[in-house]
Protein backbone atom coordinates (compact mmCIF):
# COMPACT_ATOMS: atom_id res chain seq x y z
CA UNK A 1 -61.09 -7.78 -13.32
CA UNK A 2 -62.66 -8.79 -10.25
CA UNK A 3 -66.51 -9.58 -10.05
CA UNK A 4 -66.49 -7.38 -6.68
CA UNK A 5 -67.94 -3.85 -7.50
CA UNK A 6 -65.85 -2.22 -4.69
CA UNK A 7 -61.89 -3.18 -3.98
CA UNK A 8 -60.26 -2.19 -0.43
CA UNK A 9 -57.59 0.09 -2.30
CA UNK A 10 -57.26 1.59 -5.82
CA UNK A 11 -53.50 2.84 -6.23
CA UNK A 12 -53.57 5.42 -9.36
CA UNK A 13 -49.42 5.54 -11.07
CA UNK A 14 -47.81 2.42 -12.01
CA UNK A 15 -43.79 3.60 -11.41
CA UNK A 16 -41.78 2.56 -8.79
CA UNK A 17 -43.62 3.32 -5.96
CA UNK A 18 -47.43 2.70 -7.10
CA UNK A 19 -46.46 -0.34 -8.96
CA UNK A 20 -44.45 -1.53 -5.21
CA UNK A 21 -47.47 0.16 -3.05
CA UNK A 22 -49.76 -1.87 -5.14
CA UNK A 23 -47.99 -5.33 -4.45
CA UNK A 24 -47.54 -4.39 -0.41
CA UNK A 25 -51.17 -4.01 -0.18
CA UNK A 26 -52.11 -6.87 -2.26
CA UNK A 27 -49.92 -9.20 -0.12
CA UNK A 28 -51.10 -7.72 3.09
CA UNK A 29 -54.38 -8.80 2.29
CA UNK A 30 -56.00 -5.96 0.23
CA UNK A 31 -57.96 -6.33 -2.79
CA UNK A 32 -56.19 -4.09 -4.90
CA UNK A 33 -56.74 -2.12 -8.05
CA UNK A 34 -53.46 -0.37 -10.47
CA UNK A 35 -54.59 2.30 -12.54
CA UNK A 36 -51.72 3.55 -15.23
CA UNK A 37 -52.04 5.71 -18.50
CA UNK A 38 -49.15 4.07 -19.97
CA UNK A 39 -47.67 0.11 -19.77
CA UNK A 40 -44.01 0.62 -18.78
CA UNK A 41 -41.55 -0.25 -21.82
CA UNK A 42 -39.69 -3.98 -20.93
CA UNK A 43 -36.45 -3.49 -19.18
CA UNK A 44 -33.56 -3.97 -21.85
CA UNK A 45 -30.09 -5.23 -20.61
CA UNK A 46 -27.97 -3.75 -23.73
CA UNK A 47 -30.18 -0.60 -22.89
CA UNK A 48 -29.36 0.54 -19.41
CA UNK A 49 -32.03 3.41 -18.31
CA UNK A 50 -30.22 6.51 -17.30
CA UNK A 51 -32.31 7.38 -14.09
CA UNK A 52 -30.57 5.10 -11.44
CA UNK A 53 -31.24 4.91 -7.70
CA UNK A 54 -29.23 4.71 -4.92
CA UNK A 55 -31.29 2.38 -3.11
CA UNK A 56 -31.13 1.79 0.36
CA UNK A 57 -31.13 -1.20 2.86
CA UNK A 58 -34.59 -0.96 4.30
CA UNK A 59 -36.25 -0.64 1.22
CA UNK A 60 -33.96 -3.51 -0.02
CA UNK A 61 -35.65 -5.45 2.85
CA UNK A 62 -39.16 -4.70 1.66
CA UNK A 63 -38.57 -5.62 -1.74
CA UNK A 64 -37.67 -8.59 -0.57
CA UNK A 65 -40.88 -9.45 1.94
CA UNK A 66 -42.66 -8.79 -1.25
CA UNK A 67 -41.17 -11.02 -3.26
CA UNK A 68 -38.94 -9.50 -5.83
CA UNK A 69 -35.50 -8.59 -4.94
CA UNK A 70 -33.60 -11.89 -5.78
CA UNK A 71 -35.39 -10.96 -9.44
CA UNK A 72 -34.04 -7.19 -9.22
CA UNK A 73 -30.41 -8.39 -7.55
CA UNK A 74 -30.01 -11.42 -9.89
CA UNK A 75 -30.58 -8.57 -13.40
CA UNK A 76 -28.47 -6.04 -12.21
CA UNK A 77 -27.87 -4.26 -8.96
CA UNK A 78 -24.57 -2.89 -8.14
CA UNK A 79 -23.77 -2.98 -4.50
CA UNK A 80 -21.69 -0.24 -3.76
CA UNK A 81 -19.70 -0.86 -0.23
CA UNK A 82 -18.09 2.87 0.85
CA UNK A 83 -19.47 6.40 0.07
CA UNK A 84 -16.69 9.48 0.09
CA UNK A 85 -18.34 12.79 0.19
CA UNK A 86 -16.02 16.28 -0.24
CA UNK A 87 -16.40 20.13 -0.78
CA UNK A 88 -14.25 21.25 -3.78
CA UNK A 89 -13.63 24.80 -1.40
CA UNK A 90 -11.66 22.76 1.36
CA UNK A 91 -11.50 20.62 4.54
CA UNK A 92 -11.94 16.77 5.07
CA UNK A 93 -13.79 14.18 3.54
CA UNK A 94 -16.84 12.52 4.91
CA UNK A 95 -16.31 8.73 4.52
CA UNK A 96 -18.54 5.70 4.98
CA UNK A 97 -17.63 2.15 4.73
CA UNK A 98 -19.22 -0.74 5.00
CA UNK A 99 -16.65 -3.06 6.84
CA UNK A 100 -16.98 -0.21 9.82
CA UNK A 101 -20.75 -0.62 10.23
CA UNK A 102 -20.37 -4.73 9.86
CA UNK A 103 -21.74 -4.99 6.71
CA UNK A 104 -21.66 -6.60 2.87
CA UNK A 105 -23.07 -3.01 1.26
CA UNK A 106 -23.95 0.21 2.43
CA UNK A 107 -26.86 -0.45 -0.62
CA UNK A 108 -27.42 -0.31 -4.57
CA UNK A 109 -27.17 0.98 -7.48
CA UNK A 110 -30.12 -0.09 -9.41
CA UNK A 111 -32.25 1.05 -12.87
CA UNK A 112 -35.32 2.54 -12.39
CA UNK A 113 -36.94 0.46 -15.83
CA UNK A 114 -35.67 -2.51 -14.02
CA UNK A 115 -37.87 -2.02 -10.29
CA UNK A 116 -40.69 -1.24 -12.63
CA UNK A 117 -40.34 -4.24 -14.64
CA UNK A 118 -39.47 -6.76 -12.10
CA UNK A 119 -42.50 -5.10 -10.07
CA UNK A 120 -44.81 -5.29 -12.60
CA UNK A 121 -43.75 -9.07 -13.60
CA UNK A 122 -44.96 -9.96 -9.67
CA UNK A 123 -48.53 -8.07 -9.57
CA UNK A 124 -51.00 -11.25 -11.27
CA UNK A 125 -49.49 -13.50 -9.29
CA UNK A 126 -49.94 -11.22 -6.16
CA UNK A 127 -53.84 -10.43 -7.34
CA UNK A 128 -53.49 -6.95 -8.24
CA UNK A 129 -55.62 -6.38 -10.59
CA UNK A 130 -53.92 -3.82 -13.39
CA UNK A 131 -56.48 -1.53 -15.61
CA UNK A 132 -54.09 -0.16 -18.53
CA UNK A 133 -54.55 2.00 -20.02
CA UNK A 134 -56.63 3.53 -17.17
CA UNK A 135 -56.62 7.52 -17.39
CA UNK A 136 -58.19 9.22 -14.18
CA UNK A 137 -60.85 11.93 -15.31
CA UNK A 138 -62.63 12.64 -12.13
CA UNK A 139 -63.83 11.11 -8.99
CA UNK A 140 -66.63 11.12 -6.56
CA UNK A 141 -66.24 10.18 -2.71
CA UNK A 142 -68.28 9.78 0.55
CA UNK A 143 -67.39 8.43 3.75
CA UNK A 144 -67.33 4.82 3.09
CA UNK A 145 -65.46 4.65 -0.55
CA UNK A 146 -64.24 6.88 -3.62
CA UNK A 147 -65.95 6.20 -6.81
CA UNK A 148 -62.47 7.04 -9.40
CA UNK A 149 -64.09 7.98 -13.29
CA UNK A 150 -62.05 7.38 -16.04
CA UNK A 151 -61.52 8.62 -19.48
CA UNK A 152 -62.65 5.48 -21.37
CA UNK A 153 -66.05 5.87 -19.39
CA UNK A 154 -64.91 2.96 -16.93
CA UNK A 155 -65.37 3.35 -13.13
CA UNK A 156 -63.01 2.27 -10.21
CA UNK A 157 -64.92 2.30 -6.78
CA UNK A 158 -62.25 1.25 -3.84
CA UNK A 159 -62.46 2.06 0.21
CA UNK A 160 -59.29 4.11 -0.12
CA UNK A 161 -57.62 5.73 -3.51
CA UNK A 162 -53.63 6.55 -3.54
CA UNK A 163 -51.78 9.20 -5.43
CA UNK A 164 -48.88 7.90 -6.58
CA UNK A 165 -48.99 9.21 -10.39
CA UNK A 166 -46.09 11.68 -9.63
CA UNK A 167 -45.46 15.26 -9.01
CA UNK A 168 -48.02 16.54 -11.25
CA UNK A 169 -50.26 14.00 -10.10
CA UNK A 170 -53.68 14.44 -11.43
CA UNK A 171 -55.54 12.47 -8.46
CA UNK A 172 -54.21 15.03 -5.86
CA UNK A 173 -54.98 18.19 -7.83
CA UNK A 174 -58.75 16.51 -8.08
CA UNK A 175 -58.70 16.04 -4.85
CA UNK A 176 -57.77 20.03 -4.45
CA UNK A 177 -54.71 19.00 -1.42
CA UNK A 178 -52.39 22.42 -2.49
CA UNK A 179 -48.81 21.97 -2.56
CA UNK A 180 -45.48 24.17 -1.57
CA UNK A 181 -42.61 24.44 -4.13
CA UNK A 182 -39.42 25.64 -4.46
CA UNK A 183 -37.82 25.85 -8.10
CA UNK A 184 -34.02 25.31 -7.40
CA UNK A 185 -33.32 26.83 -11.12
CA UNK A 186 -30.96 23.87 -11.63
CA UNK A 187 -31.07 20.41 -13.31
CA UNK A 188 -29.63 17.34 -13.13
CA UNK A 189 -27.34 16.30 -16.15
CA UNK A 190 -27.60 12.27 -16.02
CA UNK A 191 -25.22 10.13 -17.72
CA UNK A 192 -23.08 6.64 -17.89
CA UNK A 193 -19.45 7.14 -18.08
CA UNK A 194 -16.39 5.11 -18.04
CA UNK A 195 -13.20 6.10 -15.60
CA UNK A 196 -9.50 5.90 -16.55
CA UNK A 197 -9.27 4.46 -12.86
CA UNK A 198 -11.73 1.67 -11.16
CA UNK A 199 -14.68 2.92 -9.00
CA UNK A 200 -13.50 0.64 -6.09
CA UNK A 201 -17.36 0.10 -5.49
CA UNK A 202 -17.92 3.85 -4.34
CA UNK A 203 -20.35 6.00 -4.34
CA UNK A 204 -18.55 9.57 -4.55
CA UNK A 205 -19.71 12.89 -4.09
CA UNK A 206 -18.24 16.69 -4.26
CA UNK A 207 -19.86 19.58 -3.82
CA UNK A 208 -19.44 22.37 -6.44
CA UNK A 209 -20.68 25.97 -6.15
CA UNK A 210 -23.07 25.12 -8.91
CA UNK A 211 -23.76 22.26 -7.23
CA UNK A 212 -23.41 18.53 -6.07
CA UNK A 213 -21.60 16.18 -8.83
CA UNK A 214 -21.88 12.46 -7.86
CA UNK A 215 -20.16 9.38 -9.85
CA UNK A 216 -22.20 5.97 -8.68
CA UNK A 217 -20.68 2.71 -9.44
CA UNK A 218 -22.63 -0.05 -11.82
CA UNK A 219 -21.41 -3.55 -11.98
CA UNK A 220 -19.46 -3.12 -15.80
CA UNK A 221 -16.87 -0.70 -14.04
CA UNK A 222 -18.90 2.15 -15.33
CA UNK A 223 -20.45 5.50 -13.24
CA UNK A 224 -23.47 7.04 -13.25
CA UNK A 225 -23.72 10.65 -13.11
CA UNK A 226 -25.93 12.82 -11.82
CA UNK A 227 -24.61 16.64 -11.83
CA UNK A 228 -26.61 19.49 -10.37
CA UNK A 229 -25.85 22.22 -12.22
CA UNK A 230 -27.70 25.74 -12.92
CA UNK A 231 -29.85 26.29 -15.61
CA UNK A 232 -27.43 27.75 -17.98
CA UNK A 233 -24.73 25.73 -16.89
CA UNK A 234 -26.54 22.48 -17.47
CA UNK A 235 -27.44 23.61 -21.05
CA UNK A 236 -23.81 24.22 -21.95
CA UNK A 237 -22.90 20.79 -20.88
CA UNK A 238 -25.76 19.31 -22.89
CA UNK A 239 -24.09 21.20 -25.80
CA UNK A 240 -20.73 19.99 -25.43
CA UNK A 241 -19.28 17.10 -27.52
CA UNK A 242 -18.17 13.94 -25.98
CA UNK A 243 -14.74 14.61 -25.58
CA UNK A 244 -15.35 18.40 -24.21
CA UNK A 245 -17.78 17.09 -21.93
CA UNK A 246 -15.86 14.07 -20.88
CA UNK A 247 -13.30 16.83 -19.99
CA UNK A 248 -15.30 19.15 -17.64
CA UNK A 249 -16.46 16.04 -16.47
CA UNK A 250 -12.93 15.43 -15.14
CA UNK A 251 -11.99 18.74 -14.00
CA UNK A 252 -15.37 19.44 -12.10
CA UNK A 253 -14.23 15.91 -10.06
CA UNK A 254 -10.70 16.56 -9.88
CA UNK A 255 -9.82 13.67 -11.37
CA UNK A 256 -10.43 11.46 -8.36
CA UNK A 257 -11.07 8.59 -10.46
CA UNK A 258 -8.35 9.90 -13.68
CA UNK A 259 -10.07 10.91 -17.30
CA UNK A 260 -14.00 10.07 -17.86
CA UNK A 261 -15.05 9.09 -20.90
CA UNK A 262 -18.72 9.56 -21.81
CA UNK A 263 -20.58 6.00 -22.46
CA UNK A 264 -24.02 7.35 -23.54
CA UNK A 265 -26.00 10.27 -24.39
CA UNK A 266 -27.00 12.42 -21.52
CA UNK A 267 -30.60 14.57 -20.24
CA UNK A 268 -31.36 16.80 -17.54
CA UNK A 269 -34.43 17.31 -15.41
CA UNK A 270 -35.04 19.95 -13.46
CA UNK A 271 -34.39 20.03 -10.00
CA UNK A 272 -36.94 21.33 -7.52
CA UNK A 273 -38.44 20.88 -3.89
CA UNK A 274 -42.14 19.74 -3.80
CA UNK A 275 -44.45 19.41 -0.50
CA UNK A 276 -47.78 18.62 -0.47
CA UNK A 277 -49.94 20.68 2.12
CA UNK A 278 -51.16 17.55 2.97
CA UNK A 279 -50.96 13.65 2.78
CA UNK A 280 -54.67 12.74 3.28
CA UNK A 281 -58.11 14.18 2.01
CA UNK A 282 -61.18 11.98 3.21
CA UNK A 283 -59.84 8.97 1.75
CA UNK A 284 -57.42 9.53 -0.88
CA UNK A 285 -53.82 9.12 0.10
CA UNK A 286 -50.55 10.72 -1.61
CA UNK A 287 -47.34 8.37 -1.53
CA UNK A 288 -43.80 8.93 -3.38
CA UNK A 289 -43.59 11.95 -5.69
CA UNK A 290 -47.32 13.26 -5.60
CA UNK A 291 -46.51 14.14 -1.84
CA UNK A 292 -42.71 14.82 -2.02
CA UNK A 293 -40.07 15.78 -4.24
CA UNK A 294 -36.58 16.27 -2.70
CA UNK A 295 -33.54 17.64 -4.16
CA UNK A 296 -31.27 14.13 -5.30
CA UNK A 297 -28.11 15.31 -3.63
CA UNK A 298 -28.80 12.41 -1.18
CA UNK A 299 -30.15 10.17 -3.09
CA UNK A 300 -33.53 9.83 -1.40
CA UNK A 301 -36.34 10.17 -3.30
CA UNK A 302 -37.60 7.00 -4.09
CA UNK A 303 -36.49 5.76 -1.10
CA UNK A 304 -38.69 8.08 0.72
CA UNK A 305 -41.33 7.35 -1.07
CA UNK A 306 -41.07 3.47 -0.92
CA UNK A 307 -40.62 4.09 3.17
CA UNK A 308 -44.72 5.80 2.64
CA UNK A 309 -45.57 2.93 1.39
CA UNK A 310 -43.86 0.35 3.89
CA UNK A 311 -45.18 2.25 6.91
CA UNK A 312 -48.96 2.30 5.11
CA UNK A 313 -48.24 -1.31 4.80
CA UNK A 314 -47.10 -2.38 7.97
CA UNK A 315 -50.15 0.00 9.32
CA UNK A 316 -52.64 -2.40 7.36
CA UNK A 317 -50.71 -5.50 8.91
CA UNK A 318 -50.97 -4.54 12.20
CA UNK A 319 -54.97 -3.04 12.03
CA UNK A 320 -56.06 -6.85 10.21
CA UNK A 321 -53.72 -8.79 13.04
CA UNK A 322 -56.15 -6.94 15.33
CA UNK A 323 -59.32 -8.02 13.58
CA UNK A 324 -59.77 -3.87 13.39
CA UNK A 325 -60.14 -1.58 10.57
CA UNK A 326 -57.39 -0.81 8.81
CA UNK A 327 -59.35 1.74 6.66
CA UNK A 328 -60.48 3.75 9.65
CA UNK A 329 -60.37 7.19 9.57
CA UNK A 330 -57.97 8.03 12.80
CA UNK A 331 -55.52 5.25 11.42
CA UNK A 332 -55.23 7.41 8.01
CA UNK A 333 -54.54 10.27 9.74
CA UNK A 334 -51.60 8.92 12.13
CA UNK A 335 -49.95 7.38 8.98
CA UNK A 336 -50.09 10.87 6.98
CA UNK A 337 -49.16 12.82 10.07
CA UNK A 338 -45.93 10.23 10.72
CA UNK A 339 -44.86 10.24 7.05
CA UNK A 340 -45.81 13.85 6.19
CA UNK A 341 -43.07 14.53 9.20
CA UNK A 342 -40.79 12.50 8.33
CA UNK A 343 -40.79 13.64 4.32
CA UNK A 344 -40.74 17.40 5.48
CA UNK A 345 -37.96 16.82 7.96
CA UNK A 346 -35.87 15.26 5.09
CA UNK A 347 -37.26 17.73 2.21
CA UNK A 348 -35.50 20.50 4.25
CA UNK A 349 -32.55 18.73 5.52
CA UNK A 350 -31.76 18.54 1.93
CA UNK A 351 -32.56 21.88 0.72
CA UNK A 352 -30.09 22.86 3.45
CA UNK A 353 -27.43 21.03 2.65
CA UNK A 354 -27.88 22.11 -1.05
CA UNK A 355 -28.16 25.63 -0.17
CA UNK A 356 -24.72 25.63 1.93
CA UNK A 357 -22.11 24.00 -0.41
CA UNK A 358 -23.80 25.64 -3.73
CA UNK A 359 -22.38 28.56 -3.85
CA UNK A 360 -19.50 30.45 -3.12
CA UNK A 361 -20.25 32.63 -0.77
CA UNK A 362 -17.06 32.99 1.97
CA UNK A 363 -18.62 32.09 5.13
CA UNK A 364 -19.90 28.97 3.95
CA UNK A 365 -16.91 28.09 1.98
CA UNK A 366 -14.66 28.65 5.00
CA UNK A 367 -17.06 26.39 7.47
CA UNK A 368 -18.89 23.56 5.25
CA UNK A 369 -15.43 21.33 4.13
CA UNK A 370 -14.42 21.21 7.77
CA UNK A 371 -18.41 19.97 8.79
CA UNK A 372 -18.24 17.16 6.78
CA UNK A 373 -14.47 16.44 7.73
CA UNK A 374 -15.90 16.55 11.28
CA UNK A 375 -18.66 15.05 10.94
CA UNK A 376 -16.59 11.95 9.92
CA UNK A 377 -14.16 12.03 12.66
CA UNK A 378 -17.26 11.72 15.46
CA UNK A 379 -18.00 7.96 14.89
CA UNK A 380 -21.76 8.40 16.39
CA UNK A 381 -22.40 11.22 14.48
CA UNK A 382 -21.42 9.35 11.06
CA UNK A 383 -22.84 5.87 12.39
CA UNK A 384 -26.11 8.03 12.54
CA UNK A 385 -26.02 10.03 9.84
CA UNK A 386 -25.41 6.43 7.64
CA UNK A 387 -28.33 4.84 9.19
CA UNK A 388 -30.82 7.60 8.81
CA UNK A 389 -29.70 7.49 4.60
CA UNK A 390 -30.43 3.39 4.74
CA UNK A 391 -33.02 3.59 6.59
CA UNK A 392 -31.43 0.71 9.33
């Protein structure tokens, strides 16, 4: 630990976005603090984690100003070059491809236990110092600093403290910021499954009335799943055997890619949208899932919360370049009001699109196939659409 009794920033939530927020700051400069309850388990090769992202190319970009992306790319992450999406109802397909916007991927596939581990393998060297176990108890705050207490009796005093432990973070109910949420009464059924036909590097897509069902490629030729299903409907899948499963598996997807063939066991999480009523309290920050959870039809939750982070970051830059303080109060606010905006914006956008092709309704099923077949054929509209999902 560092002899100084006060560091600039204490980030509280070691996963994907604490662990990354924690390195940005540290190599912008910051003296920075990790707090996390739990060390993450070591990233296993013959064990491939079943929560996968589908990361995009500006957050691809900051992992590599920070250092770690040639370690993430050269493990395993699956670039996947075209995206088809589709209504099972009717109408056109909505198609990206990389060759049409000029370039190598549209992004990747990548583990979640492998960003943590790769992230956590560059913090020493970055000097972030990690307390772990470090459980948050309570805290104490005034205008110049937040005094964080923890459970073991230790105490964390930093000029600003970041909620990043996740949507039941602990740091922002202490704090008392309220949140907004939306229970979607479905879950996500996650799996890796092999198809009788190659995933020609695709990320694929069709809406269902239960909900979205999406097959993302990984570099062995195998998919990952992630189907949004209703409550009840996700528990009968769970019960299934491999072959019955692997069976609804290729009916529910038409058998775009012929007869799946379940590779692993498979878990659902409940699917729900999350807002917080605000990103900022004196000086305590929410980033990633303690401010937003989105519905994964899109693939965008990590993404948005590693974009909180990269715009607090670049915020920090740009305030020390000045010789002015990055800490100060009106600075805060413009970065919460910017991403709290942004997050919200996409949080609906989301819960939109799941609310229009998830059910069966007959206006919806007689407009939504032909949106997305003309949203394709408008060239700006798709180029834009595309860049707002990467982030370019």
């Amino acid at each position: 630990m560092s002899r100084r009794q006060r560091h600039d920033v204490a980030v509280v939530g070691g996963g994907v976005v604490g662990a990354a927020c924690a390195l940005a700051l540290a190599r912008a400069g910051l003296d920075t603090v990790l707090l996390e309850a739990r060390a993450p388990a070591a990233w296993q090769r013959d064990q491939p984690d079943l929560r996968v992202f589908a990361f995009a190319a500006d957050n691809a970009a900051l992992f590599e100003r920070l250092g770690v992306w040639e370690a993430i790319r050269g493990a395993r992450a699956h670039p996947y070059r075209r995206m088809r999406v589709w209504d099972a109802a009717a109408g056109d397909e909505l198609r990206f491809d990389a060759d049409r916007y000029g370039r190598e991927s549209l992004g990747w596939i990548i583990e979640n236990g492998l960003l943590i581990d790769r992230l956590w393998a560059a913090l020493p060297a970055a000097g972030v110092h990690v307390r772990c176990p470090a459980e948050l108890e309570a805290f104490d705050h005034d205008d110049e600093s937040v005094q964080l207490r923890l459970a073991d009796g230790g105490r964390v005093s930093a000029r600003i403290a970041i909620a990043a432990d996740g949507a039941a973070s602990a740091l922002r109910r202490l704090a008392g910021i309220g949140i907004t949420r939306h229970d979607y009464r479905q879950r996500g059924v996650v799996a890796y499954v092999a198809t009788e036909h190659p995933h020609e590097d695709t990320a694929w897509q069709r809406f269902l009335p239960g909900g979205p069902l999406a097959f993302l490629p990984c570099g062995d030729g195998s998919s990952s799943i992630v189907w949004s299903l209703p409550d009840d409907g996700a528990e009968q899948m769970l019960a299934l055997d491999d072959a019955s499963f692997g069976d609804a598996l290729t009916r529910a997807f038409d058998a775009r890619l012929g007869a799946v063939r379940p590779l692993t066991r498979r878990v659902a999480f409940p699917l729900r949208r999350q807002l917080a009523d605000s990103l900022l309290t004196g000086r305590i920050l929410l980033v990633g899932d303690a401010a937003h959870v989105v519905h994964p039809l899109a693939g965008q939750g990590v993404n948005l919360g590693l974009r909180d982070v990269a715009a607090l970051a670049d915020a920090v830059a740009g305030a020390r370049a000045r010789g002015v303080d990055w800490a100060s109060p009106h600075r805060l606010r413009r970065w919460a009001r910017q991403r709290r905006s942004e997050d919200t914006l996409a949080a609906w956008s989301f819960d939109g699109i799941n609310r229009a092709y998830s059910n069966d309704a007959l206006l919806p099923t007689l407009l939504r196939g032909h949106a997305l077949g003309l949203a394709g054929r408008i060239p700006p509209l798709a180029r834009a659409l595309w860049r707002h999902a990467s982030g370019v």
